[in-house]
C-alpha atoms as a PDB file:
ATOM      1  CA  UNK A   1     -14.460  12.478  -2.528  1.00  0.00           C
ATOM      2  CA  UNK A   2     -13.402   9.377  -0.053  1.00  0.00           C
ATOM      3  CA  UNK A   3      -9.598   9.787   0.375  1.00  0.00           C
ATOM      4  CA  UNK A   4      -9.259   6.260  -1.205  1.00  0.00           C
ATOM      5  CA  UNK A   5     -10.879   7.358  -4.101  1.00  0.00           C
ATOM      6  CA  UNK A   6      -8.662  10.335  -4.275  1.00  0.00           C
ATOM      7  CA  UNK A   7      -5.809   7.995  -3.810  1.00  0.00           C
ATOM      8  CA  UNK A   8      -6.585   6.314  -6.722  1.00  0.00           C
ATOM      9  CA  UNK A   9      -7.006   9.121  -9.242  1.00  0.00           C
ATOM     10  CA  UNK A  10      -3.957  10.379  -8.043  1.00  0.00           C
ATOM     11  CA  UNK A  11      -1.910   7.595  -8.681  1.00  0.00           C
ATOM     12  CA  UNK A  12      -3.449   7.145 -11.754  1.00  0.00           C
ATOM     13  CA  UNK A  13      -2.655  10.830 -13.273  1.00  0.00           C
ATOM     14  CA  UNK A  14       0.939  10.437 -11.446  1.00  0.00           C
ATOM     15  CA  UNK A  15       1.336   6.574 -13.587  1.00  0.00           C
ATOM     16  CA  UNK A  16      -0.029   8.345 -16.575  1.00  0.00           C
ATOM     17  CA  UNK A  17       2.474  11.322 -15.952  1.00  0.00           C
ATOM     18  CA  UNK A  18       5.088   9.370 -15.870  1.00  0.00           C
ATOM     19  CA  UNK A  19       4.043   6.935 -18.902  1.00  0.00           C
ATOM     20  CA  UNK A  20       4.085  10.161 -21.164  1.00  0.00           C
ATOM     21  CA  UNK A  21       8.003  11.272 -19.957  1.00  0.00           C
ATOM     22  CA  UNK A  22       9.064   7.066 -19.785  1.00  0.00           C
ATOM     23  CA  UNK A  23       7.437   7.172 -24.163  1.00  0.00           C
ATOM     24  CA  UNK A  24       8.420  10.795 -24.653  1.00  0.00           C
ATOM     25  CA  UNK A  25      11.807  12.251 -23.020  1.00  0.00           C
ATOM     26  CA  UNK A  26      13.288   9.914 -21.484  1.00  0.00           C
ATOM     27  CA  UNK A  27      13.680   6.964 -23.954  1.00  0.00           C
ATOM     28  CA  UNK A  28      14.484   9.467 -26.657  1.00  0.00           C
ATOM     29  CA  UNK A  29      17.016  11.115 -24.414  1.00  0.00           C
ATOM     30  CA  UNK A  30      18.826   7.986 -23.286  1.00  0.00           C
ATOM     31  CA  UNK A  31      19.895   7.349 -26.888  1.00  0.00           C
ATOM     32  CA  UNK A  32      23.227   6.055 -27.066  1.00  0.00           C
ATOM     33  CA  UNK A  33      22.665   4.137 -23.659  1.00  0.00           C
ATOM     34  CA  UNK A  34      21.261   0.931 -23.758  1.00  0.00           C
ATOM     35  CA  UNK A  35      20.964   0.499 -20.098  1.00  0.00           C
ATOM     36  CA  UNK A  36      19.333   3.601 -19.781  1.00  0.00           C
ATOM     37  CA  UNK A  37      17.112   2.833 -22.708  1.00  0.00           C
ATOM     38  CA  UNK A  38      16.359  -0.607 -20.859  1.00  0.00           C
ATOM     39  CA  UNK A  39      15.653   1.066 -17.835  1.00  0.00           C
ATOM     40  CA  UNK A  40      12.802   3.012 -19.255  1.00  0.00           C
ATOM     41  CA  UNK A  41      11.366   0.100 -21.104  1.00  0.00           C
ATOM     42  CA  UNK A  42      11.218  -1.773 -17.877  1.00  0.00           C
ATOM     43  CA  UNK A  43       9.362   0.719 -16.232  1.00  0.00           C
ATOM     44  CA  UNK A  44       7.440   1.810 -18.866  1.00  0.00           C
ATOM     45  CA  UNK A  45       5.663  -1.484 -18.846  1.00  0.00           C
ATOM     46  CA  UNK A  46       5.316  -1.923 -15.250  1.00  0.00           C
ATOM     47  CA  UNK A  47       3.972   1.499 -15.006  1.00  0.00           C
ATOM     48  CA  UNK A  48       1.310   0.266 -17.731  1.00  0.00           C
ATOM     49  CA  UNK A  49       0.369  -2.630 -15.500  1.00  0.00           C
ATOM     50  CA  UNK A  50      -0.089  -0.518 -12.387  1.00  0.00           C
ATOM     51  CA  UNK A  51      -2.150   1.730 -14.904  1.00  0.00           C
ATOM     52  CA  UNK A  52      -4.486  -1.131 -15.784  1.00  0.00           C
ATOM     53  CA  UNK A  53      -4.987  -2.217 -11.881  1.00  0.00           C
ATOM     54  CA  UNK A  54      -5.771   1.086 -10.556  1.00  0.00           C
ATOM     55  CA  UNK A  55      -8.148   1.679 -13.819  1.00  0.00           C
ATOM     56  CA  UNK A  56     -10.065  -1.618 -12.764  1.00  0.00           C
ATOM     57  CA  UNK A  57     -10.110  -0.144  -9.187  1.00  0.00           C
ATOM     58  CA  UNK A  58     -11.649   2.450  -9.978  1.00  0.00           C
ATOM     59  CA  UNK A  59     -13.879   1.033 -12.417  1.00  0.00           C
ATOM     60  CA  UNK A  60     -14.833  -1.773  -9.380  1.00  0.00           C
ATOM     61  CA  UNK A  61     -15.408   1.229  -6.995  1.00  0.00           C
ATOM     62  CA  UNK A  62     -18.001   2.591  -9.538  1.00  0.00           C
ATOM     63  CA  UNK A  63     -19.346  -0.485 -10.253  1.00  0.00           C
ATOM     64  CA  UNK A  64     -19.990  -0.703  -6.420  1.00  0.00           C
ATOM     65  CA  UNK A  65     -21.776   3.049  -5.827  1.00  0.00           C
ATOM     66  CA  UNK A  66     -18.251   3.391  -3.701  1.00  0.00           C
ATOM     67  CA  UNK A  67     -16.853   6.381  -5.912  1.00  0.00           C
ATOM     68  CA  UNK A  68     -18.111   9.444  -4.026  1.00  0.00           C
END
């Protein structure tokens, strides 16, 4: 696999990672702290925006015979 293709994946499954803890730790965990709780929320949805944009990468890389 090209390293840049690698790259992507990777950051994709670390995004994803952390999009799972963000939805199911951490937000329950920071009950009782709103800043905390706003925290999360922030970066829960730019995490999901990063997720999209590396998914239509990839998706552009395949559509291009460049994911080898």
């Amino acid at each position: 696999m090209k390293d840049w293709n690698h790259d992507l994946v990777h950051s994709l499954s670390e995004k994803n990672d952390a999009l799972w803890r963000y939805k199911h730790h951490y937000k329950k965990a920071s009950e009782g702290c709103e800043h905390c709780l706003t925290l999360w929320t922030a970066l829960e949805k730019d995490d999901e925006k990063h997720v999209k944009m590396l998914v239509e990468e990839i998706k552009r890389h395949i559509a291009e015979n460049r994911f080898d």
